[in-house]
PDB file of N, CA and C in Angstrom:
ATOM      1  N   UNK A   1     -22.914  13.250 -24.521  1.00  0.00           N
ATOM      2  CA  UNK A   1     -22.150  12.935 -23.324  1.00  0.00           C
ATOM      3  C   UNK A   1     -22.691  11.641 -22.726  1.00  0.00           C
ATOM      4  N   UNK A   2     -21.708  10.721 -22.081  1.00  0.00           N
ATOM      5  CA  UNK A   2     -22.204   9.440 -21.970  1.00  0.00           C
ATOM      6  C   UNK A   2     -22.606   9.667 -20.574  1.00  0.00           C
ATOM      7  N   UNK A   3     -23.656   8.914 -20.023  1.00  0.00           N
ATOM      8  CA  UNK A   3     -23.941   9.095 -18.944  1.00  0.00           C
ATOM      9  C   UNK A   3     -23.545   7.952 -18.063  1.00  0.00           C
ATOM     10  N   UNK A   4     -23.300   8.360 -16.515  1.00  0.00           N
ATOM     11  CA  UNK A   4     -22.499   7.610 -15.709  1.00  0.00           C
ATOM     12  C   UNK A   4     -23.451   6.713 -15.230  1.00  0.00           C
ATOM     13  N   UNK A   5     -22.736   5.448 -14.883  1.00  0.00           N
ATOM     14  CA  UNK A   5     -23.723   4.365 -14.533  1.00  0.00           C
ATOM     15  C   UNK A   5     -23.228   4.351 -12.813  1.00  0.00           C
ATOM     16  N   UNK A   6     -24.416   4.236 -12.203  1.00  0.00           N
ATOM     17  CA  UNK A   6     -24.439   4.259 -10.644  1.00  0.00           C
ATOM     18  C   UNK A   6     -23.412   2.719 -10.272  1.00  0.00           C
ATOM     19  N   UNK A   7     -23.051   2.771  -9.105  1.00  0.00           N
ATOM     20  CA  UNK A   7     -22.142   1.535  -8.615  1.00  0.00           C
ATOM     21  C   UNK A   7     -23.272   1.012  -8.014  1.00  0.00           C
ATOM     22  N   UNK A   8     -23.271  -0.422  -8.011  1.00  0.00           N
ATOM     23  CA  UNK A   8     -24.340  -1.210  -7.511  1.00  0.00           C
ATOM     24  C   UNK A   8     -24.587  -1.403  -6.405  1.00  0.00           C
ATOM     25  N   UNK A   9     -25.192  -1.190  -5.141  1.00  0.00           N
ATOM     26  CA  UNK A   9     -25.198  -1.436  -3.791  1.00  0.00           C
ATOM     27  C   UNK A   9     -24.506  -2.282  -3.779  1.00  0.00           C
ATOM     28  N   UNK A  10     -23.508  -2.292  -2.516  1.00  0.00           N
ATOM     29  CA  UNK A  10     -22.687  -2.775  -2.040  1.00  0.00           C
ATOM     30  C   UNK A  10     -21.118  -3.619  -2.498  1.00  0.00           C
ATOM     31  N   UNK A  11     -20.957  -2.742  -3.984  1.00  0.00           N
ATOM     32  CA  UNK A  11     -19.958  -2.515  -4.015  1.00  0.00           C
ATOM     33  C   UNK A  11     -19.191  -1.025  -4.085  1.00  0.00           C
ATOM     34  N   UNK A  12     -17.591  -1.353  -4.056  1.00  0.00           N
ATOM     35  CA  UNK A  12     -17.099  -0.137  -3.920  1.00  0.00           C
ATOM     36  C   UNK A  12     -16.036  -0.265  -5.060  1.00  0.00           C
ATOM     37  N   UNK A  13     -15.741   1.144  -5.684  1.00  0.00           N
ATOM     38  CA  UNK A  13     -14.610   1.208  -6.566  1.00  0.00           C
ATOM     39  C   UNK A  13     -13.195   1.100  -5.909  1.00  0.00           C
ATOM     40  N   UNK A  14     -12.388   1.308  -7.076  1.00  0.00           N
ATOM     41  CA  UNK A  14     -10.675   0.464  -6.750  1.00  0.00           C
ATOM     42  C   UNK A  14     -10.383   2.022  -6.275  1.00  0.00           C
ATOM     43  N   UNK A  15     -11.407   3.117  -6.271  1.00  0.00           N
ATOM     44  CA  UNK A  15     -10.824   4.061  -5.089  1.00  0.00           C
ATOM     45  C   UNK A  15     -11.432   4.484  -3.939  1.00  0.00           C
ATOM     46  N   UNK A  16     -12.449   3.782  -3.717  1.00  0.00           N
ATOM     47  CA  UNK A  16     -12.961   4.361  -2.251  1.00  0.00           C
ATOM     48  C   UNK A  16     -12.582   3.151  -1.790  1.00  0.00           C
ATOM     49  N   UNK A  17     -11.645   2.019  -1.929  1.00  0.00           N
ATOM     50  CA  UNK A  17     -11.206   1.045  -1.515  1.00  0.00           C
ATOM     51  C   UNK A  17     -10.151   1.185  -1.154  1.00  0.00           C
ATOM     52  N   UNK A  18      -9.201   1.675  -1.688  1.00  0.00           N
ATOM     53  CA  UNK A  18      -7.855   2.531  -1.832  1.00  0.00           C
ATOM     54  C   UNK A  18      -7.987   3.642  -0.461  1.00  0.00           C
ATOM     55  N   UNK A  19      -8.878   4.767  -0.567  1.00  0.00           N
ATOM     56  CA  UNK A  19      -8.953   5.456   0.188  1.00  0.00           C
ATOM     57  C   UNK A  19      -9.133   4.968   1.893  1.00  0.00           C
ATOM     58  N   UNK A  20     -10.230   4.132   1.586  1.00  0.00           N
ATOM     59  CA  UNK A  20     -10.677   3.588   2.881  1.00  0.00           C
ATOM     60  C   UNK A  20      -9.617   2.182   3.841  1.00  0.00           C
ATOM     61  N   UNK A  21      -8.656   1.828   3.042  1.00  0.00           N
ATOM     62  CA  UNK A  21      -8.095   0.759   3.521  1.00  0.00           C
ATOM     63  C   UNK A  21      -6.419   1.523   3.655  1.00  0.00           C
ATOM     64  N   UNK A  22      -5.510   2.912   3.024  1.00  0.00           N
ATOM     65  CA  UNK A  22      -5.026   3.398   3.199  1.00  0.00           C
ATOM     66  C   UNK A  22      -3.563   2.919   2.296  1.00  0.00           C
ATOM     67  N   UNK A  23      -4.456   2.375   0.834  1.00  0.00           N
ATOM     68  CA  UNK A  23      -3.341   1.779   0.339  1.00  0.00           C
ATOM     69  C   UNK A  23      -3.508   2.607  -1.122  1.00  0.00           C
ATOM     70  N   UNK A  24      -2.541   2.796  -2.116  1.00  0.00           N
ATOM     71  CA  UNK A  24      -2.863   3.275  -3.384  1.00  0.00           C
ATOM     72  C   UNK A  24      -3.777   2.367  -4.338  1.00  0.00           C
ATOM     73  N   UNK A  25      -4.251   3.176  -5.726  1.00  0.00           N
ATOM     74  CA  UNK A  25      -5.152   2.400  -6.245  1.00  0.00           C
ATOM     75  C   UNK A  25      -4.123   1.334  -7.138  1.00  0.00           C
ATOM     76  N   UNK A  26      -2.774   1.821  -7.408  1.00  0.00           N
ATOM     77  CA  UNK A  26      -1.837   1.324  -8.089  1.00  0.00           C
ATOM     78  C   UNK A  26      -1.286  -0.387  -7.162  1.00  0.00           C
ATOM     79  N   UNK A  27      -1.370   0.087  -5.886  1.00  0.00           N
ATOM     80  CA  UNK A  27      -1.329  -1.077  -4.942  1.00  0.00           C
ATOM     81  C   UNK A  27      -1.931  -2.336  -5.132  1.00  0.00           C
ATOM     82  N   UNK A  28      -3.369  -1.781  -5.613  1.00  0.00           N
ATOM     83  CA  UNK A  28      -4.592  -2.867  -5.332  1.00  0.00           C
ATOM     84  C   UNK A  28      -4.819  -3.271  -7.224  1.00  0.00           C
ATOM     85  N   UNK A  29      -4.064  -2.687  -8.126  1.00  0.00           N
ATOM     86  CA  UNK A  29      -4.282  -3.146  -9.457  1.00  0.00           C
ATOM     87  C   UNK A  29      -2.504  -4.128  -9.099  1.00  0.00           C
ATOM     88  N   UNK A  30      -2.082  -3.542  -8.845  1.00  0.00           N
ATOM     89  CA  UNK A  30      -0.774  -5.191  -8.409  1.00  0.00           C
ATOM     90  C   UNK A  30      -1.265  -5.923  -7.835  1.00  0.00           C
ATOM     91  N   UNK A  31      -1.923  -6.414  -6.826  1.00  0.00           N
ATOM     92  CA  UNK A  31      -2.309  -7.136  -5.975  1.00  0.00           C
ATOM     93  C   UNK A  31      -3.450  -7.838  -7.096  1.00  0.00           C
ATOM     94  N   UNK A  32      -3.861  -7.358  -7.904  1.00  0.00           N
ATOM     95  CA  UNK A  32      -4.547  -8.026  -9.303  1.00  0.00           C
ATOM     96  C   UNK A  32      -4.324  -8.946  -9.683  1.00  0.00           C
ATOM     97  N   UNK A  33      -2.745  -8.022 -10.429  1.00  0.00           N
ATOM     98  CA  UNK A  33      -2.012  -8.541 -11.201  1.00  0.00           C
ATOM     99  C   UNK A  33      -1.478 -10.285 -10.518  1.00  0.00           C
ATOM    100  N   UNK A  34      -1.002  -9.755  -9.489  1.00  0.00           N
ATOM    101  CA  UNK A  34      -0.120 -10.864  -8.861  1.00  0.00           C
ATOM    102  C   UNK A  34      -0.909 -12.294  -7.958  1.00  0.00           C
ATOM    103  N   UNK A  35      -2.160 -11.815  -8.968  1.00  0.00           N
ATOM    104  CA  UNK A  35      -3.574 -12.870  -7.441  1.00  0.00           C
ATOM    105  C   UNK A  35      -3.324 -13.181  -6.467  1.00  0.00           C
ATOM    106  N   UNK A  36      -2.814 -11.987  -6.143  1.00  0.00           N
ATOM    107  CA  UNK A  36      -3.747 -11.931  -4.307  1.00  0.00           C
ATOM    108  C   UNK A  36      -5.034 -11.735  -3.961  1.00  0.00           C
ATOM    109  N   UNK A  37      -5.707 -10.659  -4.493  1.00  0.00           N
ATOM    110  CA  UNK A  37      -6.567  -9.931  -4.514  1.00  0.00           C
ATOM    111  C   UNK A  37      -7.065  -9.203  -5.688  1.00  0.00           C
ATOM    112  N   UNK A  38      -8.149  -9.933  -6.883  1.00  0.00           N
ATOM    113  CA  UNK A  38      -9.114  -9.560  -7.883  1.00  0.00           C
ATOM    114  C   UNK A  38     -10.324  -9.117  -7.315  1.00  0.00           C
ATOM    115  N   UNK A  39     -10.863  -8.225  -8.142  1.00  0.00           N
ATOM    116  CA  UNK A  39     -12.194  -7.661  -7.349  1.00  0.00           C
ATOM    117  C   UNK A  39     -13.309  -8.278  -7.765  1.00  0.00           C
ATOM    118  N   UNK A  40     -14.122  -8.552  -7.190  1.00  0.00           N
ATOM    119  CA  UNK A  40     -15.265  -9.347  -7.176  1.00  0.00           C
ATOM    120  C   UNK A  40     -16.330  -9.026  -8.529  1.00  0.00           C
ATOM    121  N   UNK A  41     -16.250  -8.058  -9.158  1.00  0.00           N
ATOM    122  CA  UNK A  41     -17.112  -7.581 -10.262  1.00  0.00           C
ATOM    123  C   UNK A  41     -16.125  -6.322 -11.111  1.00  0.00           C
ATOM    124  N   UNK A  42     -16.730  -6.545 -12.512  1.00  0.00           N
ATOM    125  CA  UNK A  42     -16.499  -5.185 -12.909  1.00  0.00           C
ATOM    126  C   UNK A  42     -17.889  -4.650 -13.263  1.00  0.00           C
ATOM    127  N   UNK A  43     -17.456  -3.299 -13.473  1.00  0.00           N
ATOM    128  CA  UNK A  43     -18.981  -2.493 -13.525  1.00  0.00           C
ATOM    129  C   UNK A  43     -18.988  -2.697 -14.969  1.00  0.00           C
ATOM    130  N   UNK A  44     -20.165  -2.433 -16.144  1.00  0.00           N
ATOM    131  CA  UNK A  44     -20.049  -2.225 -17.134  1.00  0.00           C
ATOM    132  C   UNK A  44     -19.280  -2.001 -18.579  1.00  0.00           C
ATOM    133  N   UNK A  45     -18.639  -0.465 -17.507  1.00  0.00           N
ATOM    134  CA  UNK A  45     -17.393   0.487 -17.632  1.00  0.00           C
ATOM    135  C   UNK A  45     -16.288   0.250 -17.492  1.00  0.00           C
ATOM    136  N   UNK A  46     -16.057  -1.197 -17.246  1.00  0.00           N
ATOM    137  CA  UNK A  46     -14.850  -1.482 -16.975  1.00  0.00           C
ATOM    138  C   UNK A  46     -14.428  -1.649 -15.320  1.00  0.00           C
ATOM    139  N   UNK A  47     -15.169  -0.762 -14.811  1.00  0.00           N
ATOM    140  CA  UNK A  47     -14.307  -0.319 -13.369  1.00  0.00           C
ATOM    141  C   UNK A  47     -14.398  -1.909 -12.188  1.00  0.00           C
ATOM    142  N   UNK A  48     -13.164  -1.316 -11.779  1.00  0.00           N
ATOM    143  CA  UNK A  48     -13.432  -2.594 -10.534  1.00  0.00           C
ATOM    144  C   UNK A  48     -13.787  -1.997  -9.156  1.00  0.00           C
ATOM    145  N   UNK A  49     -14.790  -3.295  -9.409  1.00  0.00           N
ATOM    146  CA  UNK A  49     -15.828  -3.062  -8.140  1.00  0.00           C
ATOM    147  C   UNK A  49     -15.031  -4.172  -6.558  1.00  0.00           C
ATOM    148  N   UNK A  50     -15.117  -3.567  -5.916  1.00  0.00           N
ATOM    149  CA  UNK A  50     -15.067  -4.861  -4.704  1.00  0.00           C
ATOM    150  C   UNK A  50     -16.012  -4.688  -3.620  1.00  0.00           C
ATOM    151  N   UNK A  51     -15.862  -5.614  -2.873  1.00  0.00           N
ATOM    152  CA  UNK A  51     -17.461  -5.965  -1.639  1.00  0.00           C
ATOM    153  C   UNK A  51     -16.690  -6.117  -0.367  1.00  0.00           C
ATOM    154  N   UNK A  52     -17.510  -6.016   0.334  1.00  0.00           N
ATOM    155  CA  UNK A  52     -16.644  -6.023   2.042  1.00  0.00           C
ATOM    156  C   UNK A  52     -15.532  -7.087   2.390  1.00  0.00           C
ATOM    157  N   UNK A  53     -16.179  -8.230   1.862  1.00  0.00           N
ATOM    158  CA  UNK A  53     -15.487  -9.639   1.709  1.00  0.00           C
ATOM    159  C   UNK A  53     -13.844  -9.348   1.205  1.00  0.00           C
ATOM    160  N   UNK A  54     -13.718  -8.561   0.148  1.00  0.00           N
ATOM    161  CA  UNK A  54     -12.559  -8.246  -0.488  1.00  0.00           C
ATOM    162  C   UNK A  54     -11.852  -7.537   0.694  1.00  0.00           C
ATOM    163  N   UNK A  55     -12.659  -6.514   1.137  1.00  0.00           N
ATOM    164  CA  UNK A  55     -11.858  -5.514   2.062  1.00  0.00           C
ATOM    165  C   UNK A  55     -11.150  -6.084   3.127  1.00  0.00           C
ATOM    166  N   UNK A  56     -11.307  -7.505   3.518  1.00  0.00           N
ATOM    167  CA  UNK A  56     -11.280  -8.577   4.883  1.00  0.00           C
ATOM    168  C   UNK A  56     -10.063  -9.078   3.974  1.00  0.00           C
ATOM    169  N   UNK A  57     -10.021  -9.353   2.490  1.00  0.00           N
ATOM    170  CA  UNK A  57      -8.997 -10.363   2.219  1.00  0.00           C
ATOM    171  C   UNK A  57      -7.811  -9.005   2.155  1.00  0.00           C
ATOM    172  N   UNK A  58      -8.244  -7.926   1.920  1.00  0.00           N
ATOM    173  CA  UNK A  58      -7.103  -6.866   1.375  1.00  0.00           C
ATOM    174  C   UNK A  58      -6.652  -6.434   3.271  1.00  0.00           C
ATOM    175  N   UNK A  59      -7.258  -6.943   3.875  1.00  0.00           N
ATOM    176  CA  UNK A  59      -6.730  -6.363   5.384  1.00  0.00           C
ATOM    177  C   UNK A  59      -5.740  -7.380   5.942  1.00  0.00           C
ATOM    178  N   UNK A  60      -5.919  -8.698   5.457  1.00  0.00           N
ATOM    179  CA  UNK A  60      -5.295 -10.191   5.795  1.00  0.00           C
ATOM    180  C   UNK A  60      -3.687  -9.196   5.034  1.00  0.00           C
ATOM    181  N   UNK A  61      -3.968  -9.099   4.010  1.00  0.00           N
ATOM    182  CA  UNK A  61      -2.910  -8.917   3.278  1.00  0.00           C
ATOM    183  C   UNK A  61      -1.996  -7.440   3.768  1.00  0.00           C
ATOM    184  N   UNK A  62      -2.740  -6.567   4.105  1.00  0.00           N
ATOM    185  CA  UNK A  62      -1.707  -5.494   5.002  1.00  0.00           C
ATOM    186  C   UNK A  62      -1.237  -6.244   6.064  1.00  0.00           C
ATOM    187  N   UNK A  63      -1.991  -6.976   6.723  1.00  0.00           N
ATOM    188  CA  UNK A  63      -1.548  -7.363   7.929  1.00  0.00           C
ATOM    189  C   UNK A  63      -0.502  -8.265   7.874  1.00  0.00           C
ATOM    190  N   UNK A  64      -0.404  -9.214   7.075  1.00  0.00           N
ATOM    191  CA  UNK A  64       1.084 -10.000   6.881  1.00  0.00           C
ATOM    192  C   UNK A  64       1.728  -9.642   5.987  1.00  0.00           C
ATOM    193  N   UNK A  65       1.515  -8.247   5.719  1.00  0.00           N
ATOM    194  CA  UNK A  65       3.060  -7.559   5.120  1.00  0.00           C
ATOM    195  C   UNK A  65       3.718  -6.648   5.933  1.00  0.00           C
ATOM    196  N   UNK A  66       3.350  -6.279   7.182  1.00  0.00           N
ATOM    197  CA  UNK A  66       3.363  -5.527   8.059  1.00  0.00           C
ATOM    198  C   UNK A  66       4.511  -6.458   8.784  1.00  0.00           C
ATOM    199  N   UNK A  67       3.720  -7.898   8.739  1.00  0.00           N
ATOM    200  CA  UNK A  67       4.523  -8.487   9.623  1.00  0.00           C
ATOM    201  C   UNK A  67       5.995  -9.173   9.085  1.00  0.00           C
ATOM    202  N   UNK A  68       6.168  -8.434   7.641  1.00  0.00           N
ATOM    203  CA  UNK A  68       7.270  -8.814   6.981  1.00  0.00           C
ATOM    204  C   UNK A  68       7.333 -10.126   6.084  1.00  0.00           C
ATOM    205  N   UNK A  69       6.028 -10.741   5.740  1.00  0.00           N
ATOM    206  CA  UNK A  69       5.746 -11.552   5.144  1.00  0.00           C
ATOM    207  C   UNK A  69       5.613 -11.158   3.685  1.00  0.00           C
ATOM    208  N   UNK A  70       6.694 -12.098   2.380  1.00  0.00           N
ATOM    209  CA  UNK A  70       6.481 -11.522   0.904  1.00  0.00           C
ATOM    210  C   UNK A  70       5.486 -12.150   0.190  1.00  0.00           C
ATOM    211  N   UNK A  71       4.881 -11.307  -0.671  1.00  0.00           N
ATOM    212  CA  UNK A  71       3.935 -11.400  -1.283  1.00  0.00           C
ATOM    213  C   UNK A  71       3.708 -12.943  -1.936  1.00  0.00           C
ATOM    214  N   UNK A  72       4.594 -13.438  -1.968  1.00  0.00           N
ATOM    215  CA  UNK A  72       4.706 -14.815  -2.566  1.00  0.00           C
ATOM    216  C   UNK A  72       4.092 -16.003  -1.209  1.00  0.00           C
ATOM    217  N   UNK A  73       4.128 -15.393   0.105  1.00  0.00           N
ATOM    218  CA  UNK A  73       3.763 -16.063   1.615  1.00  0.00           C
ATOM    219  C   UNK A  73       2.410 -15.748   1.761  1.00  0.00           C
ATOM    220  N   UNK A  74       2.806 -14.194   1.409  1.00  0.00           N
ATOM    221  CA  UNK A  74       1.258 -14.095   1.892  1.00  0.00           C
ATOM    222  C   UNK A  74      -0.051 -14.987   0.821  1.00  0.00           C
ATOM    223  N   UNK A  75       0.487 -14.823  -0.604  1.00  0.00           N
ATOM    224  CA  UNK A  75      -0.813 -15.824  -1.322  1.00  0.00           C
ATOM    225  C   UNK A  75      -0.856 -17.131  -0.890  1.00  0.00           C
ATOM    226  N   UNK A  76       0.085 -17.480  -0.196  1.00  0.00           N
ATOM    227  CA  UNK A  76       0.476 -19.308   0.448  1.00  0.00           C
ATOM    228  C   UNK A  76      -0.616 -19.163   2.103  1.00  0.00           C
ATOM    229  N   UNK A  77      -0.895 -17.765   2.285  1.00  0.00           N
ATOM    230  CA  UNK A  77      -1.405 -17.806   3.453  1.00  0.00           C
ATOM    231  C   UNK A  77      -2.653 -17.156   3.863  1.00  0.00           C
ATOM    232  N   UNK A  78      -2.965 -16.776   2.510  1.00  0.00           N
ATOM    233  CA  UNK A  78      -4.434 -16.217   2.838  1.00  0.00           C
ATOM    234  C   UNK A  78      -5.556 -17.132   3.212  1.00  0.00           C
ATOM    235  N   UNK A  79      -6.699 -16.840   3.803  1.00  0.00           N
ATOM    236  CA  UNK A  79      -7.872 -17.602   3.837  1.00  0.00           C
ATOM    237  C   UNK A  79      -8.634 -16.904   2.967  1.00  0.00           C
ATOM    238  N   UNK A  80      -9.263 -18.001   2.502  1.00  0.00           N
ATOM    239  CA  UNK A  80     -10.460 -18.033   1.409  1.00  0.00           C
ATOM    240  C   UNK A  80     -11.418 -17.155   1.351  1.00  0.00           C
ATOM    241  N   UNK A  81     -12.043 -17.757   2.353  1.00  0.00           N
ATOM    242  CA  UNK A  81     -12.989 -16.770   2.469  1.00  0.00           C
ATOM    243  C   UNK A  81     -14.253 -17.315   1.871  1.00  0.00           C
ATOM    244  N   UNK A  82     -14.195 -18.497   1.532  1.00  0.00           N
ATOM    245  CA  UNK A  82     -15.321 -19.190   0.394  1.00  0.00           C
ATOM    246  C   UNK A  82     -16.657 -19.792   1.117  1.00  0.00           C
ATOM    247  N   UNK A  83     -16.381 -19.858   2.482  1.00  0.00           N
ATOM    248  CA  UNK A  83     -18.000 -20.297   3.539  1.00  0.00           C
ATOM    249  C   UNK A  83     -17.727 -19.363   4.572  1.00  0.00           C
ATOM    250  N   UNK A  84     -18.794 -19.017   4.960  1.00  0.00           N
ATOM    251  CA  UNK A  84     -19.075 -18.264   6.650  1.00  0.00           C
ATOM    252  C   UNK A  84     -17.829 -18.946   7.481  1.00  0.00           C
ATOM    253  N   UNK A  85     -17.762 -20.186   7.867  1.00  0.00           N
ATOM    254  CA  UNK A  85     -16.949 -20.609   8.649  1.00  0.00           C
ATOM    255  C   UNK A  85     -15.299 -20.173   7.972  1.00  0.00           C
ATOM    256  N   UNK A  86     -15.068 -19.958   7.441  1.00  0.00           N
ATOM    257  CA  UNK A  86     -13.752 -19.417   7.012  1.00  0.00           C
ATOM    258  C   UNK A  86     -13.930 -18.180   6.911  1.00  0.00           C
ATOM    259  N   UNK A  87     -14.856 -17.203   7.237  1.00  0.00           N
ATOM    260  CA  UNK A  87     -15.368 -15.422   7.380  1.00  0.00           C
ATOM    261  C   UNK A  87     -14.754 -16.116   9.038  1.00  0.00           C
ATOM    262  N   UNK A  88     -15.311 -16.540  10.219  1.00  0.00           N
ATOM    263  CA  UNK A  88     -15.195 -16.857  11.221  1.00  0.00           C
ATOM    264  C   UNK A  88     -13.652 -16.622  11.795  1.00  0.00           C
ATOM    265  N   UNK A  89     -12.752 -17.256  10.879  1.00  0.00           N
ATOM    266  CA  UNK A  89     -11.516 -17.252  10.876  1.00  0.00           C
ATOM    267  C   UNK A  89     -10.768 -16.318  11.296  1.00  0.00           C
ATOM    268  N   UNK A  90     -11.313 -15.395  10.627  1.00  0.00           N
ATOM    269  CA  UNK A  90     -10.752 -14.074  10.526  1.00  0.00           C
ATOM    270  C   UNK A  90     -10.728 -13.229  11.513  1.00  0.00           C
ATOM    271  N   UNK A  91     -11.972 -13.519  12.477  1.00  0.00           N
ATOM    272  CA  UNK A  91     -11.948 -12.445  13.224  1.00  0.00           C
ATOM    273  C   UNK A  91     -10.745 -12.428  14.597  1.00  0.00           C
TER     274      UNK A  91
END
């Protein structure tokens, strides 16, 4: 029996990401697909891992679909996220 490899501090899988942000895991493997949102690591195993940072870009992205913005706007309108001062942005 193969044994399970621990998730690395401070990341999270494509389902306690899912769970915790209130979207399916099928949601966040489109949002893959369609680069909006790739996860920052895979584990070993394949699995995708993401980090808080992700969770900020996957919240940008509920939030201007909420506001009726299509997926094709919202990748025209995300922030990066690539220095502190663009984390700043966000809040």
């Amino acid at each position: 029996m193969a044994k399970y490899r621990a998730i690395p501090q401070g990341f999270m899988t494509v389902g306690e990401v899912a769970k915790r942000m209130g979207v399916t895991v099928r949601t966040l493997q489109y949002y893959d697909k369609e680069g909006l949102l790739s996860p920052s690591a895979e584990s070993e195993g394949g699995r995708r891992l993401y980090t808080d940072k992700d969770l900020v870009t996957l919240h940008q992205i509920i939030s201007l679909k909420s506001l009726g913005f299509s997926l094709d706007d919202i990748k025209q309108r995300l922030i990066t996220l690539e220095t502190p001062a663009d984390t700043l942005l966000c809040r």
